[in-house]
Protein backbone atom coordinates (compact mmCIF):
# COMPACT_ATOMS: atom_id res chain seq x y z
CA UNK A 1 -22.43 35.75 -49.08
CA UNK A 2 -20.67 32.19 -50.12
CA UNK A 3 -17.61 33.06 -47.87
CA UNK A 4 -20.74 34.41 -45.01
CA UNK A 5 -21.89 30.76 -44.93
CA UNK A 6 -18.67 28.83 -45.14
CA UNK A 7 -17.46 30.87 -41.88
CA UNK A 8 -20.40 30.27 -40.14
CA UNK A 9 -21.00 26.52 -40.53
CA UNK A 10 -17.01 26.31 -39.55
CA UNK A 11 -17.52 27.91 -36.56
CA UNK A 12 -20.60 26.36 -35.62
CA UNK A 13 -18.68 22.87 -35.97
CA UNK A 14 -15.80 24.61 -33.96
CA UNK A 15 -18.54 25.09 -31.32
CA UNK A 16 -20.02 21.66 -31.12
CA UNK A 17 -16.74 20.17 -31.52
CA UNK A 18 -15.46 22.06 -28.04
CA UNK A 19 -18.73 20.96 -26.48
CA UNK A 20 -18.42 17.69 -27.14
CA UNK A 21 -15.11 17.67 -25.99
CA UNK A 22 -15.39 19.85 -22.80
CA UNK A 23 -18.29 17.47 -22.38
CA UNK A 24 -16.65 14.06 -22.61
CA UNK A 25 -13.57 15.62 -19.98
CA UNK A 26 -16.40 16.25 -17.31
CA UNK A 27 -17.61 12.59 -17.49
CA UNK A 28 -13.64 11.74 -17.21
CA UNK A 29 -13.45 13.48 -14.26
CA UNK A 30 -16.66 12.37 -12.91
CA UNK A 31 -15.75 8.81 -13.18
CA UNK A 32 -12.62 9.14 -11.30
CA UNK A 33 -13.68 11.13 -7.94
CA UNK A 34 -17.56 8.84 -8.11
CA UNK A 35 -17.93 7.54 -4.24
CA UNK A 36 -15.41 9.82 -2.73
CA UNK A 37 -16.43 12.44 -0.51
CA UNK A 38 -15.12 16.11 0.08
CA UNK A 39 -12.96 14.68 3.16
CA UNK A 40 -11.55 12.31 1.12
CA UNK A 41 -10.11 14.81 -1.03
CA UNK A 42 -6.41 15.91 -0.15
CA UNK A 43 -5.95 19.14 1.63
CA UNK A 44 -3.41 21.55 0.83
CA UNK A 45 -1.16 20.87 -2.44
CA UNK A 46 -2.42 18.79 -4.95
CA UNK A 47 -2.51 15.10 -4.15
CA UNK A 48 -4.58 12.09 -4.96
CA UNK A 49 -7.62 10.32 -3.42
CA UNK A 50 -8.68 6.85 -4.80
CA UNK A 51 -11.09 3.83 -3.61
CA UNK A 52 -10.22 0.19 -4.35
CA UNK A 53 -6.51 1.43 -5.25
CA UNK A 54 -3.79 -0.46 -5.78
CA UNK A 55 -0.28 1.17 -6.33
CA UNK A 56 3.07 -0.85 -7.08
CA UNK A 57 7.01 -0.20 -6.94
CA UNK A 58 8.75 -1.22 -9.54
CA UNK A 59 12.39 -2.00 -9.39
CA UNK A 60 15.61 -1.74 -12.29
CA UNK A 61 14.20 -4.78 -13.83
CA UNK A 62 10.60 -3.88 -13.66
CA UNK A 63 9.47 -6.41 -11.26
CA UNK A 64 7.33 -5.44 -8.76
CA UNK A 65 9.36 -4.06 -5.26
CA UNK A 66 6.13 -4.38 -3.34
CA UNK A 67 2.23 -3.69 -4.26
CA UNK A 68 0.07 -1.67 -1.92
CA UNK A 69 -3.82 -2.16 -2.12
CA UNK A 70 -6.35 -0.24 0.19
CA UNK A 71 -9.70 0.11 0.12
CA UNK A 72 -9.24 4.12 0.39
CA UNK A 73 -6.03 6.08 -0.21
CA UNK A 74 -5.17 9.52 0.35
CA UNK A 75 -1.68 11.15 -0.79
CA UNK A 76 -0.56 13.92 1.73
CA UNK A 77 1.78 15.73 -0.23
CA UNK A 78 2.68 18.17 2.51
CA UNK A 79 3.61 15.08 4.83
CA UNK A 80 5.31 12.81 2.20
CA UNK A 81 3.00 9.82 2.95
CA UNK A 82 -0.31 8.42 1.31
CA UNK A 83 -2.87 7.15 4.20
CA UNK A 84 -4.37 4.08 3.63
CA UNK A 85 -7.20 2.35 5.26
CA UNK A 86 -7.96 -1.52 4.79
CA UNK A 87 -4.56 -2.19 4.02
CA UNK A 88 -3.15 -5.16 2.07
CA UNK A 89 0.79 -5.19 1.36
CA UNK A 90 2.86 -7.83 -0.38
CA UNK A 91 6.52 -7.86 -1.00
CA UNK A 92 9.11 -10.28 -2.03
CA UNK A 93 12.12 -11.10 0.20
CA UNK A 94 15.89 -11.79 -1.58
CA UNK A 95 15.10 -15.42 -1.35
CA UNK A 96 11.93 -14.55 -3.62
CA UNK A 97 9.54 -15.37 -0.76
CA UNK A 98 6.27 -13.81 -0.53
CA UNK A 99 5.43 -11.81 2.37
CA UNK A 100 1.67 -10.43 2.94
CA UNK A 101 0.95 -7.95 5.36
CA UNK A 102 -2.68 -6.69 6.38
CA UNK A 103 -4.13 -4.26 8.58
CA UNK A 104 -6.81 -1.99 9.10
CA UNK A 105 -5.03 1.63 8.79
CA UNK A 106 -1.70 2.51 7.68
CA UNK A 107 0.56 5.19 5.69
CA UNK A 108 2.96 4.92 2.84
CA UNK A 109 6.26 6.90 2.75
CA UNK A 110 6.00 8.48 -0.69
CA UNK A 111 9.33 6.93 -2.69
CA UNK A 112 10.38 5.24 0.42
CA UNK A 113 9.33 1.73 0.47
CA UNK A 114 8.43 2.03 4.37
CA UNK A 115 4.88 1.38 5.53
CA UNK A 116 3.22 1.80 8.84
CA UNK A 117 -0.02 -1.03 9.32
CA UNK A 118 -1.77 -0.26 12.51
CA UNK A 119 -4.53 -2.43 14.07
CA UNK A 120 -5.26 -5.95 13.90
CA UNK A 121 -2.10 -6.22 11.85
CA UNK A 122 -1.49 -10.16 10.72
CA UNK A 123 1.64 -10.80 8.30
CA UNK A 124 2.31 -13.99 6.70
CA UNK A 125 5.70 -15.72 4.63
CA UNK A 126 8.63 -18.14 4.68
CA UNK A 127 11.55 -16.97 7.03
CA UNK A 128 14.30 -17.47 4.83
CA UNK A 129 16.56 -20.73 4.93
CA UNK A 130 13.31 -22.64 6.08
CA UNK A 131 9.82 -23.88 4.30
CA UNK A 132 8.19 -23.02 8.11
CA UNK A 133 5.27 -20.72 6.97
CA UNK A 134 5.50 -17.71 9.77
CA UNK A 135 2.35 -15.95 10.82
CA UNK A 136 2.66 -12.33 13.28
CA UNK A 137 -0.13 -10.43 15.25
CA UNK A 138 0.34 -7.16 16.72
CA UNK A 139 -1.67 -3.87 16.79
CA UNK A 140 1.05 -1.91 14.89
CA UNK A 141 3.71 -3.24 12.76
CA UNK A 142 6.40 -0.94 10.36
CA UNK A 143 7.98 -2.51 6.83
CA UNK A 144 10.60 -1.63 5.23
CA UNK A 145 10.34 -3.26 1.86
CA UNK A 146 13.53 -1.98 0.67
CA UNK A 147 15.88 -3.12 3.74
CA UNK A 148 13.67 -6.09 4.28
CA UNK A 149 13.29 -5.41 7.99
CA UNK A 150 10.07 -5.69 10.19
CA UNK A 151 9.48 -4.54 13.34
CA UNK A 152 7.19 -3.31 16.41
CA UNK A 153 7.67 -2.15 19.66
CA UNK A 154 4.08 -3.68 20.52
CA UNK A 155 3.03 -7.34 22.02
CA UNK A 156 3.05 -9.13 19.46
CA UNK A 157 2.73 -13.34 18.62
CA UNK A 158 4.56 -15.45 16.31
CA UNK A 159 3.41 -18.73 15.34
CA UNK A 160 4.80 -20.81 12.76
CA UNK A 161 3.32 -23.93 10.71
CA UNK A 162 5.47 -26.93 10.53
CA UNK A 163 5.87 -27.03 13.98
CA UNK A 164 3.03 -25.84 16.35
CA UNK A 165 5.00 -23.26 17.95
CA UNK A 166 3.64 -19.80 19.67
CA UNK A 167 5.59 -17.12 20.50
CA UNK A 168 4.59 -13.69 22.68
CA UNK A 169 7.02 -11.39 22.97
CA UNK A 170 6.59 -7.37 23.67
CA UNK A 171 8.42 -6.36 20.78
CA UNK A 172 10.04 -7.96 17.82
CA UNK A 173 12.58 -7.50 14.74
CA UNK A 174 13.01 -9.63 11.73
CA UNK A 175 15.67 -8.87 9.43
CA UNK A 176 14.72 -10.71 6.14
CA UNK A 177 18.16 -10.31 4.64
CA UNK A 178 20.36 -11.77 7.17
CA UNK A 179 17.27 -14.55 8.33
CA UNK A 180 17.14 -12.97 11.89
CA UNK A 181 14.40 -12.55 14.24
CA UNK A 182 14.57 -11.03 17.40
CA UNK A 183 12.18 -10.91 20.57
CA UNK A 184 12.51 -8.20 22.59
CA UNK A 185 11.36 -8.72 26.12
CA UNK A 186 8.33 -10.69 28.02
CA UNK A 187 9.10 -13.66 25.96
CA UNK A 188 6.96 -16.45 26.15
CA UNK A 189 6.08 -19.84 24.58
CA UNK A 190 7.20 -22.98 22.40
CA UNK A 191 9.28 -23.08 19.84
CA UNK A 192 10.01 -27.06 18.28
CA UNK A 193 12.97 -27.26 15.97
């Protein structure tokens, strides 16, 4: 009757142990999906879908290689890309200059380091080998954080700080590396060495 007892209290605590633990892994998973809807979800193979995220590439050394914050992302495995919306991108040049990029949509190249900003896309930093604080407008802008290159095939201005100038050009490329930037056609404005 002893041993009766002694098997049935153990596997009554074997019970409430696995409902208390079953339990607390609901709430886990509750916590993470809270505010995102069934179309946020990812379709097809498993992915990811996160509010107020904010993902980072790290390099050899562990520094950051750029940081990626949205208000909503969504990982497409089948496509190789995360979409973003609210978009807020920072990256560091070989010069250690801090370039911010911002825009309202965009998508991530999973492992890539390229990103795609479309509309009302603003980017601020220092074009290397000057202190002139450069600021771009366009409606749809592509980085390449690894390469350091920016471009668009869209209209797009270029002011800078220091010295008052505008520039409108359809189409630009700035090559952070080498300290090149290129206008591509329709140029127009000032520019005061």
């Amino acid at each position: 009757m002893m041993i009766f007892r002694l098997i049935a209290a153990l596997g009554l605590i074997a019970l409430i142990g696995f409902v208390l633990l079953s339990g607390g892994e609901r709430e886990r998973t509750s916590s993470v999906s809270q505010g995102l809807s069934r179309e946020d979800m990812p379709q097809g193979p498993a992915g990811y879908a996160a509010r107020n995220a904010r993902l980072s590439q790290t390099g050899p050394d562990g520094r950051p290689l750029y940081t990626v914050e949205a208000e909503s992302m969504r990982q497409l495995p089948a496509q190789g890309t995360v979409e973003l919306e609210q978009v807020h991108l920072s990256f560091r040049d070989d010069g250690g200059n801090l370039w911010k990029a911002w825009g309202d949509h965009g998508s991530l190249g999973q492992d890539t380091g390229q990103v795609e900003l479309v509309g009302n896309v603003h980017v601020a930093g220092l074009l290397p080998g000057t202190q002139d604080p450069t600021h771009l407008h366009t409606e749809r802008l592509h980085v390449d954080t690894q390469a350091q290159q920016v471009h668009t095939q869209e209209p797009v201005t270029m002011t800078t700080d220091s010295h008052g100038g505008t520039l409108q050009s359809h189409g630009l490329s700035v090559d952070l590396k080498k300290g090149r930037v290129r206008l591509e056609s329709e140029v127009h404005g000032t520019y005061l060495p």
